[in-house]
Protein backbone atom coordinates (compact mmCIF):
# COMPACT_ATOMS: atom_id res chain seq x y z
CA UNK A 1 45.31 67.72 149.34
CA UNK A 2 46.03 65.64 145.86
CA UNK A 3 46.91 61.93 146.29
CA UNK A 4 49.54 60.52 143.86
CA UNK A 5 48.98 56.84 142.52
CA UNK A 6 51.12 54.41 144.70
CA UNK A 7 53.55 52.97 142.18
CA UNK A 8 56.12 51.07 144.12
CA UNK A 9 53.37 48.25 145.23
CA UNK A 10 54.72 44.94 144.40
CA UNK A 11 52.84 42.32 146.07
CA UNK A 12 51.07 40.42 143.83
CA UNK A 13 46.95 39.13 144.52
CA UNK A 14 46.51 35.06 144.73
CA UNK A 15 43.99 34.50 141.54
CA UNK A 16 41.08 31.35 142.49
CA UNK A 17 41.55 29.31 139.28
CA UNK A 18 39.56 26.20 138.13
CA UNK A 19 40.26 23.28 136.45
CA UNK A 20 38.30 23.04 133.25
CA UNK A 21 38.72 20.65 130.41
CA UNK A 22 41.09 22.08 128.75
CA UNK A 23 43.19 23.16 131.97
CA UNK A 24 42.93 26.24 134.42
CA UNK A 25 41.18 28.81 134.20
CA UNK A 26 41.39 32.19 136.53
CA UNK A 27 38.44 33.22 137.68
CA UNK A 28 39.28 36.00 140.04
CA UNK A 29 41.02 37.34 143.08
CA UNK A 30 40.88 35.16 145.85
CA UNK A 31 40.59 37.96 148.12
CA UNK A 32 37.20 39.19 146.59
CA UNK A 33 35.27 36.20 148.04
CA UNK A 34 33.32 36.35 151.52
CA UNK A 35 33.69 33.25 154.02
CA UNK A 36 30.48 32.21 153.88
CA UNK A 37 28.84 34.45 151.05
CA UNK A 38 28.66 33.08 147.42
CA UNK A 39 29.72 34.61 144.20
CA UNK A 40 28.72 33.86 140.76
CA UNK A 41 31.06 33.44 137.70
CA UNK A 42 31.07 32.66 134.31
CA UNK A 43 33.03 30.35 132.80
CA UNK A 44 34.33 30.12 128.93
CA UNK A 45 31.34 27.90 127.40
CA UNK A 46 28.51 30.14 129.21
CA UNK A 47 28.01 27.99 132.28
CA UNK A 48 27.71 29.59 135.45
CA UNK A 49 30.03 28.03 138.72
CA UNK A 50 29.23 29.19 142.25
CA UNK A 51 32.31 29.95 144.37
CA UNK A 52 32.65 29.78 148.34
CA UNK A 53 35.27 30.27 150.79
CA UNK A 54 34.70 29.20 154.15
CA UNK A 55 36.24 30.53 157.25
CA UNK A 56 39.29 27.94 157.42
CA UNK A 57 40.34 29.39 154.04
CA UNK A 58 39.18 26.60 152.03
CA UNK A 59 37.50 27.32 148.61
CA UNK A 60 34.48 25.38 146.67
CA UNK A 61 33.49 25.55 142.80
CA UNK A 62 30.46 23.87 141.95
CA UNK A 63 27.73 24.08 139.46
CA UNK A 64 25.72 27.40 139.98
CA UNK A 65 22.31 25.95 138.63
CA UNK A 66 19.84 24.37 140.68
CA UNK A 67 18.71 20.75 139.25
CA UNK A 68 14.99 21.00 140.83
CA UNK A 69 14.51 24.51 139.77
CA UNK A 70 16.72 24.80 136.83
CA UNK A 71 17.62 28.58 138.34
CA UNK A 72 20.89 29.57 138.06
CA UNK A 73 20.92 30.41 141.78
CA UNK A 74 22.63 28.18 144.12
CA UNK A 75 25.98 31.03 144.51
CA UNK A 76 22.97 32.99 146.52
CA UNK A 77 22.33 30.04 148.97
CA UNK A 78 23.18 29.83 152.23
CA UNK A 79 26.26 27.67 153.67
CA UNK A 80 26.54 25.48 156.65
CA UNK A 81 27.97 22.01 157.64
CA UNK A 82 26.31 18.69 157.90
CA UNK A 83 28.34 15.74 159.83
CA UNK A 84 31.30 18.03 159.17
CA UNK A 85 30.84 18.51 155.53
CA UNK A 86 30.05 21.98 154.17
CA UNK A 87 27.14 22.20 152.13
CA UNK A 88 25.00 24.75 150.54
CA UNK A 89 21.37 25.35 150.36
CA UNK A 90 19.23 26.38 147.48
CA UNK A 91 17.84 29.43 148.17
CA UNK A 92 14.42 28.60 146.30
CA UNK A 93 13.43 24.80 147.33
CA UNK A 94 16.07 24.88 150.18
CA UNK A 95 17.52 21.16 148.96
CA UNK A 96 21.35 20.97 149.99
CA UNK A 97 24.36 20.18 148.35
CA UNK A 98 27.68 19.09 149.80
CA UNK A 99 30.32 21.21 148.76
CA UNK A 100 33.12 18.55 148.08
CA UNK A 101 31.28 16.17 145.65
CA UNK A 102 28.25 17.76 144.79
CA UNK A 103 25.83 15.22 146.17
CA UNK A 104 22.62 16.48 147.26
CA UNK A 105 22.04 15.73 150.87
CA UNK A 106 18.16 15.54 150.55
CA UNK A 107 18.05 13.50 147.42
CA UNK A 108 20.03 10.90 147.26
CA UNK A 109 19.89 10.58 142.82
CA UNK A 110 20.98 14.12 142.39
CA UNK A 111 24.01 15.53 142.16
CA UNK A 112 25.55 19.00 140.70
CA UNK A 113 29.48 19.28 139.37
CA UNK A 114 32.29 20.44 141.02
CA UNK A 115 35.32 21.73 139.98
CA UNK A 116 39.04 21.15 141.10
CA UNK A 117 40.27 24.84 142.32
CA UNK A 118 43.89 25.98 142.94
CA UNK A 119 44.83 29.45 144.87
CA UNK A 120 48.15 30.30 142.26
């Protein structure tokens, strides 16, 4: 049996996009993130960004590199919620960081960026 190409598909793949400086940038397909799993990307000017999707659909950018390690490592960590807020833990020294604003939940004086995202 020989399978032709399909060529009459038209529906077109929502791209995750971030806002950078000098304005969005696509990333990838929004269906190739994982509720719950992280993915690594990297962006124009080297740095790495850690993407998430969580199970309502929503979709977090934030800095892949760990400020008390210095690893680029945090899109391996493992997500959760804290007082409703969805965080993710290192996976070396297990310090979290909200998902929203960055803010790290065990240290008060540390913080990692985050990045406005857009499904388009």
């Amino acid at each position: 049996m020989t399978l032709a190409p399909e060529t009459t598909r038209t529906t077109t793949a929502l791209t995750l996009q971030l806002l950078l400086e000098d304005g969005w940038f696509t990333v990838c397909e929004l269906s190739l993130l994982t509720p719950g799993r992280g993915v690594a990307a990297l962006l124009p000017d080297g740095r790495q960004v850690a993407l998430f999707t969580d199970r309502a659909g929503r979709t977090y950018a934030i800095d892949n590199r760990d400020p008390f390690s210095g690893a680029a490592v945090l899109s391996r960590g493992l997500t959760g919620t804290h007082r409703g807020r969805p965080f993710v833990a290192s996976p070396l020294l297990k310090q979290r960081f909200d998902l929203e604003s960055g803010r790290c939940l065990d240290d008060e004086g540390v913080r990692v960026a985050t990045y406005e995202v857009r499904a388009a």
